[in-house]
C-alpha atoms as a PDB file:
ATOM      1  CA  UNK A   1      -9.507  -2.209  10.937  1.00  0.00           C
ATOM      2  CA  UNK A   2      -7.998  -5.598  12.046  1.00  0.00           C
ATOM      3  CA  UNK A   3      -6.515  -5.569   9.301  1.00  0.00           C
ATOM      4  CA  UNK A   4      -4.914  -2.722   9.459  1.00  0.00           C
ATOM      5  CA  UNK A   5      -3.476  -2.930  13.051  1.00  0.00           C
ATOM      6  CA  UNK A   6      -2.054  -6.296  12.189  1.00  0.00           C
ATOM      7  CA  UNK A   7       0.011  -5.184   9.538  1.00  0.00           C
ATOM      8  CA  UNK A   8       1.546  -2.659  11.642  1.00  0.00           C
ATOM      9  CA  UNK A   9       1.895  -4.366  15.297  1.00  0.00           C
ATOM     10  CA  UNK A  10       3.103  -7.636  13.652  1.00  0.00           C
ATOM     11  CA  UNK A  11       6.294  -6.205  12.251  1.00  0.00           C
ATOM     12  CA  UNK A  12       6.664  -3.786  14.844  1.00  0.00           C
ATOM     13  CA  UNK A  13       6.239  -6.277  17.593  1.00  0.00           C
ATOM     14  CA  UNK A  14       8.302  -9.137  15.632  1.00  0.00           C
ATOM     15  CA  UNK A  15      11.752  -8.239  16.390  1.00  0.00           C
ATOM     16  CA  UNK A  16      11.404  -7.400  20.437  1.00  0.00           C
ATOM     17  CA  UNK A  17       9.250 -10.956  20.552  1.00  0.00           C
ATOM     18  CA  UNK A  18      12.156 -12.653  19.111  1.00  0.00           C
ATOM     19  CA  UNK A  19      14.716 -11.354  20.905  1.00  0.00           C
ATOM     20  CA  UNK A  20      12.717 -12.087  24.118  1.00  0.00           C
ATOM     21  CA  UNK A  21      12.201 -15.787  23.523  1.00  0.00           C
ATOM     22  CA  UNK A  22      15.769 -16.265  22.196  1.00  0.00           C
ATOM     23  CA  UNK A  23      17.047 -14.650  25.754  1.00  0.00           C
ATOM     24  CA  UNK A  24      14.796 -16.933  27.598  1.00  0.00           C
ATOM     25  CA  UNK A  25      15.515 -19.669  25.826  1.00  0.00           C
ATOM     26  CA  UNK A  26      19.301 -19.617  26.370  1.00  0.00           C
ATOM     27  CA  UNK A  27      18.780 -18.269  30.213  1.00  0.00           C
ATOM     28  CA  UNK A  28      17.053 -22.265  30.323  1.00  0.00           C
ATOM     29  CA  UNK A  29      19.761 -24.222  28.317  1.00  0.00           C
ATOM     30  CA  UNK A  30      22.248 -22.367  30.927  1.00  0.00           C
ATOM     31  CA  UNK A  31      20.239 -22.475  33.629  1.00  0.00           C
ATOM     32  CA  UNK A  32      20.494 -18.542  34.422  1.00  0.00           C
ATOM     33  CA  UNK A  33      18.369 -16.151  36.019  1.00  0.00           C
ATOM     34  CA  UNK A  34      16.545 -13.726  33.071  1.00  0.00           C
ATOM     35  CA  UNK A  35      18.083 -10.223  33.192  1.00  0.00           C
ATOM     36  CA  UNK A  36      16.165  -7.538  34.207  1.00  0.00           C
ATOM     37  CA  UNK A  37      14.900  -4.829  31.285  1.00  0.00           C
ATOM     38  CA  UNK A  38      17.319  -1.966  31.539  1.00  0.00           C
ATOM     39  CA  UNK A  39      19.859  -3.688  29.781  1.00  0.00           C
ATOM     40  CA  UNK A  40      17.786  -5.287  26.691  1.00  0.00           C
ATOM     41  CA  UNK A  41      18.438  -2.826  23.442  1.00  0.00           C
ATOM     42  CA  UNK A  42      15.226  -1.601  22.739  1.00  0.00           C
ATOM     43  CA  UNK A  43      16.021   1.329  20.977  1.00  0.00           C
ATOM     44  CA  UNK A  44      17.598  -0.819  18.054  1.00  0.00           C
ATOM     45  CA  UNK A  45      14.808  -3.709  18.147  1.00  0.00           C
ATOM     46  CA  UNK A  46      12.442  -0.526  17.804  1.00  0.00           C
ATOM     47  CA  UNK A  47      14.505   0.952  15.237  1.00  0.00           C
ATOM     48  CA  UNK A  48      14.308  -2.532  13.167  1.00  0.00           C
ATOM     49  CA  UNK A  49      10.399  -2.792  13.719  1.00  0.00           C
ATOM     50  CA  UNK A  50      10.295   0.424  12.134  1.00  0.00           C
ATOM     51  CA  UNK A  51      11.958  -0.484   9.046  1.00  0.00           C
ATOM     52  CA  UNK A  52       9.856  -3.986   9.010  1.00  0.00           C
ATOM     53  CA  UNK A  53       6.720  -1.811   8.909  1.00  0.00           C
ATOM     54  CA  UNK A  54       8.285   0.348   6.107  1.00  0.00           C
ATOM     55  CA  UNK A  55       9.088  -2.591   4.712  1.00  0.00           C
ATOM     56  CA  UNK A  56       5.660  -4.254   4.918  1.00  0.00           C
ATOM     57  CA  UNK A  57       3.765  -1.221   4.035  1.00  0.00           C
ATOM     58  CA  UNK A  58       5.871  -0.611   0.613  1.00  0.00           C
ATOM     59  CA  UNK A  59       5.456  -4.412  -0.333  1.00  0.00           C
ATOM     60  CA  UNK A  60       1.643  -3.564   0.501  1.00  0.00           C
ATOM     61  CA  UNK A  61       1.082  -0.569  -1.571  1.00  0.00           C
ATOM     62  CA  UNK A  62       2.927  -2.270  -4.526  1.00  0.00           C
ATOM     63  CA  UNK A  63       0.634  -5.396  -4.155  1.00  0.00           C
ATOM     64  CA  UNK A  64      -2.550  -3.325  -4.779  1.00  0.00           C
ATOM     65  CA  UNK A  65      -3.924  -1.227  -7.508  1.00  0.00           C
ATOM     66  CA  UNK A  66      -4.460  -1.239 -11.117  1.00  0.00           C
ATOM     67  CA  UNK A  67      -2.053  -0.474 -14.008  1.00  0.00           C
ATOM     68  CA  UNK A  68      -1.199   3.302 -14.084  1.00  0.00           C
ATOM     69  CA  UNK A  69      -3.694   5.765 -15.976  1.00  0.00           C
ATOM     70  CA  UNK A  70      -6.507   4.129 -14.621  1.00  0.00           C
ATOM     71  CA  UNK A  71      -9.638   6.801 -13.840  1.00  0.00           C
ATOM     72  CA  UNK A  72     -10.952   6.801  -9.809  1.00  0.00           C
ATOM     73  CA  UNK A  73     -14.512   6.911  -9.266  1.00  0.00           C
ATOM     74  CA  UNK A  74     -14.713   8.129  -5.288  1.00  0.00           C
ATOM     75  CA  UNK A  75     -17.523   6.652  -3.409  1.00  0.00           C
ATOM     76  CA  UNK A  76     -20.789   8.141  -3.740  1.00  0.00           C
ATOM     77  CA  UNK A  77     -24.396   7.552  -2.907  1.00  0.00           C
ATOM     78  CA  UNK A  78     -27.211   6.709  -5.408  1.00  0.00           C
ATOM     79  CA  UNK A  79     -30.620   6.753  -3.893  1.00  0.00           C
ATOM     80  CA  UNK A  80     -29.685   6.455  -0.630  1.00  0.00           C
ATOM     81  CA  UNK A  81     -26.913   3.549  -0.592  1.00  0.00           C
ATOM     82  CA  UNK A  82     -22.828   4.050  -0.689  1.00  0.00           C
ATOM     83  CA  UNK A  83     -21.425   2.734  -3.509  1.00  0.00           C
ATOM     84  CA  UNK A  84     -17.899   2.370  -2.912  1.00  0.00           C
ATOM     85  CA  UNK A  85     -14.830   3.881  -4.934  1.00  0.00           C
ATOM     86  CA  UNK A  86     -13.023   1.945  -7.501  1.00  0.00           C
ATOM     87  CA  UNK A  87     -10.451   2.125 -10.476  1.00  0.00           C
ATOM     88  CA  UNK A  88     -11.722   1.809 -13.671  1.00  0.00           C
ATOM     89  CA  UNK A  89      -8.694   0.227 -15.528  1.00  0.00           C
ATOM     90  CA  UNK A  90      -7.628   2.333 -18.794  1.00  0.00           C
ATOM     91  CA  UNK A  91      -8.708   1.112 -22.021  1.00  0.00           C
ATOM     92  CA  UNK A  92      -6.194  -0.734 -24.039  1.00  0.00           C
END
């Protein structure tokens, strides 16, 4: 489940993060007041967290899995205990 919410908020997060600390590290080097919110862009940092999560979860489902024409076994119980699904890879 951590897992899971990490992979999303991360990239989601990422780009609004950056762009925060960027603006409040140049309002220090010039010694300026931060600007208020209503004139940050968050429509297109949100728009780029959404592609980074695209981005992340299509790298992610190509990292995992088995070669193609493998059979699925779901999860099942046998007396009493879960045994979890797998692949079984094809034969060669």
């Amino acid at each position: 489940m951590l897992r899971n919410l990490l992979l999303l908020a991360i990239p989601l997060l990422l780009p609004v993060l950056v762009y925060f600390f960027v603006c409040l590290g140049l309002a220090r080097v010039r010694n300026e007041k931060i600007k208020k919110f209503k004139n940050y862009p968050f429509i297109t940092l949100g728009l780029i967290g959404l592609g980074l999560v695209t981005a992340t979860l299509v790298a992610y489902s190509f990292s995992l899995g088995t070669k193609a024409g493998g059979t699925y076994i779901p999860p099942h119980t046998v007396d009493g205990k879960v045994i979890p699904g797998r692949t079984i890879p094809p034969p060669e």
